[in-house]
C-alpha atoms as a PDB file:
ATOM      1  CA  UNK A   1       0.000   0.000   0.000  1.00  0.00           C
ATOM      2  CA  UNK A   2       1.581   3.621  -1.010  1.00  0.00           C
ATOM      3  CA  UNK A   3       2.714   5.235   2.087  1.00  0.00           C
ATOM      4  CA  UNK A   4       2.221   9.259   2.181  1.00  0.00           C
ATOM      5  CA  UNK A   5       5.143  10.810   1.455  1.00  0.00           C
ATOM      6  CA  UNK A   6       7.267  13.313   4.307  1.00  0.00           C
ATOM      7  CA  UNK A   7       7.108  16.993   3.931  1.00  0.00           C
ATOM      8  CA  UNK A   8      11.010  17.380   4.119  1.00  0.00           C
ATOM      9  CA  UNK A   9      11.511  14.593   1.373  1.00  0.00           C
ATOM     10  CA  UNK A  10       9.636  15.808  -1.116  1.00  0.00           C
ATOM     11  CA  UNK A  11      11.713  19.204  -0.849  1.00  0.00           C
ATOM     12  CA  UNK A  12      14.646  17.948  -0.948  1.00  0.00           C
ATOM     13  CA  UNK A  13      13.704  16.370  -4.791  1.00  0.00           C
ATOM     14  CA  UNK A  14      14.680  18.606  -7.176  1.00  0.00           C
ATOM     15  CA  UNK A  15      11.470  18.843  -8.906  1.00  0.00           C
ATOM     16  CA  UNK A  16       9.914  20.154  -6.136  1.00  0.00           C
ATOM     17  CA  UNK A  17      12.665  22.163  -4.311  1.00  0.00           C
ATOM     18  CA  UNK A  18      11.351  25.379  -5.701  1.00  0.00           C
ATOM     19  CA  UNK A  19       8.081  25.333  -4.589  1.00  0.00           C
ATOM     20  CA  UNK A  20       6.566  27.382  -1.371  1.00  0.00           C
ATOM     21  CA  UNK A  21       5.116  25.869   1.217  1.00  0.00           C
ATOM     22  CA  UNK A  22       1.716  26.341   0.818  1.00  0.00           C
ATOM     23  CA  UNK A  23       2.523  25.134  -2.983  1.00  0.00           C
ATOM     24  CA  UNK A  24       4.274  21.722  -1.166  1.00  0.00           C
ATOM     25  CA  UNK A  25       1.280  21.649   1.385  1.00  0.00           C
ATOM     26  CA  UNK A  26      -1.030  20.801  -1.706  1.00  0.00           C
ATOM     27  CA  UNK A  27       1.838  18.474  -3.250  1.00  0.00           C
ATOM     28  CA  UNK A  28       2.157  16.295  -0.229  1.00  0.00           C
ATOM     29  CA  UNK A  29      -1.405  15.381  -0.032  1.00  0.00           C
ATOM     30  CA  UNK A  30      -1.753  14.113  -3.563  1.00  0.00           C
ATOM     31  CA  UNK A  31       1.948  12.058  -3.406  1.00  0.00           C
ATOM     32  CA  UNK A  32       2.520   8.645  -2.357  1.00  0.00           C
ATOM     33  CA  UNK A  33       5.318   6.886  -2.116  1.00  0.00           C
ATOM     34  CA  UNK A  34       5.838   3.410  -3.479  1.00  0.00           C
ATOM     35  CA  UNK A  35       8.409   0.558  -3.721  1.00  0.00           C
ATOM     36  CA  UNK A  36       8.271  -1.882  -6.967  1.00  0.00           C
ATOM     37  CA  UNK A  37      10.196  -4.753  -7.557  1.00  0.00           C
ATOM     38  CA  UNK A  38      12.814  -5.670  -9.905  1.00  0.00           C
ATOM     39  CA  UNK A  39      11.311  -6.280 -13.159  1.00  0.00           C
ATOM     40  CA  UNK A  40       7.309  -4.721 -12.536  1.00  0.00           C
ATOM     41  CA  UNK A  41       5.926  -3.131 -15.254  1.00  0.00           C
ATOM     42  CA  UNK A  42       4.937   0.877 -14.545  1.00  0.00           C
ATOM     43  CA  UNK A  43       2.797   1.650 -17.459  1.00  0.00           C
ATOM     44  CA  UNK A  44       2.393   0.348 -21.318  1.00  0.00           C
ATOM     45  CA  UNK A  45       1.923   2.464 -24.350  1.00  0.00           C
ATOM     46  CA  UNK A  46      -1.233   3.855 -24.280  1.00  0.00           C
ATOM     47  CA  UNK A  47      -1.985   4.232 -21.056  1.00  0.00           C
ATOM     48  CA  UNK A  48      -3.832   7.533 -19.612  1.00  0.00           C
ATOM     49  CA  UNK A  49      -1.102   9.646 -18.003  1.00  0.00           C
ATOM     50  CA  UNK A  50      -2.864  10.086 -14.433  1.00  0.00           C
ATOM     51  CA  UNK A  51       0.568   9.910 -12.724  1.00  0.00           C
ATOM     52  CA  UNK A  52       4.118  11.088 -12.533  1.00  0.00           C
ATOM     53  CA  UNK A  53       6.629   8.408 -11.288  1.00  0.00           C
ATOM     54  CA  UNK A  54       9.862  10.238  -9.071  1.00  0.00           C
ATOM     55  CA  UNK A  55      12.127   7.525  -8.787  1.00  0.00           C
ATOM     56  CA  UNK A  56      13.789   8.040  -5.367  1.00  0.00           C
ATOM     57  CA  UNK A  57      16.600   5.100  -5.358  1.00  0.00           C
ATOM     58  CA  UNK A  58      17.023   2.230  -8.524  1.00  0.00           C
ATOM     59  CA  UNK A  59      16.418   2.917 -12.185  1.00  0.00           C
ATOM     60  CA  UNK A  60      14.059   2.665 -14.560  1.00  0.00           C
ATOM     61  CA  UNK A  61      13.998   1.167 -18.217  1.00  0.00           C
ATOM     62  CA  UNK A  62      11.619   2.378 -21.096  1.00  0.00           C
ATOM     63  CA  UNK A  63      10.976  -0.202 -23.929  1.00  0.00           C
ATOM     64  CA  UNK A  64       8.781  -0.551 -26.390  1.00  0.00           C
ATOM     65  CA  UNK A  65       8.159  -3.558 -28.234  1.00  0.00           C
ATOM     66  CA  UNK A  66       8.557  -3.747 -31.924  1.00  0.00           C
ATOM     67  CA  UNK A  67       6.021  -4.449 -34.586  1.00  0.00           C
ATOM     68  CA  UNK A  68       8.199  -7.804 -35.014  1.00  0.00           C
ATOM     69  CA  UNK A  69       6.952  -8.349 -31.361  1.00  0.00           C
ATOM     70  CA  UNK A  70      11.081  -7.609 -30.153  1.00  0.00           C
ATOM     71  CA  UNK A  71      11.847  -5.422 -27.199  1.00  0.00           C
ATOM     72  CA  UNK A  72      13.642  -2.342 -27.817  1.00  0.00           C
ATOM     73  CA  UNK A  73      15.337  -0.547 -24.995  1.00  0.00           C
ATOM     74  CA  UNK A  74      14.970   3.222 -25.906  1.00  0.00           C
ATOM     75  CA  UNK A  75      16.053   4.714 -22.170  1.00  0.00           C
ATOM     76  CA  UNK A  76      17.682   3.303 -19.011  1.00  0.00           C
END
């Protein structure tokens, strides 16, 4: 289950380290915080962008498969 995440984490990510705090105050109640494991699939192509991933420790890689049906790595 996503926890919340803390007030002083989220400021210290870059993408939000500009932001006030009344502008963080609305952040932090609409972010969660989530671990996947190795391997679990985010999103597929197509899929309605309702959410921004911040990956906080690990890596991520974008693929897309090929009309042959192959994997292609386009971004680690």
């Amino acid at each position: 289950m996503p926890e919340q995440v803390d007030y002083e984490r989220l400021k210290r990510i870059c993408l939000f380290s500009g932001m006030n705090d009344a502008e963080l105050d609305v952040i932090t109640k609409r972010v969660f915080e989530k671990q996947y494991k190795k391997g679990s699939m985010l999103f597929v192509e197509g899929m309605a962008g309702e959410v921004i991933y911040v990956v906080l420790e690990g890596g991520v890689d974008v693929s897309k498969k090929t009309k042959t049906g192959e994997e292609k790595l386009l971004a680690q």
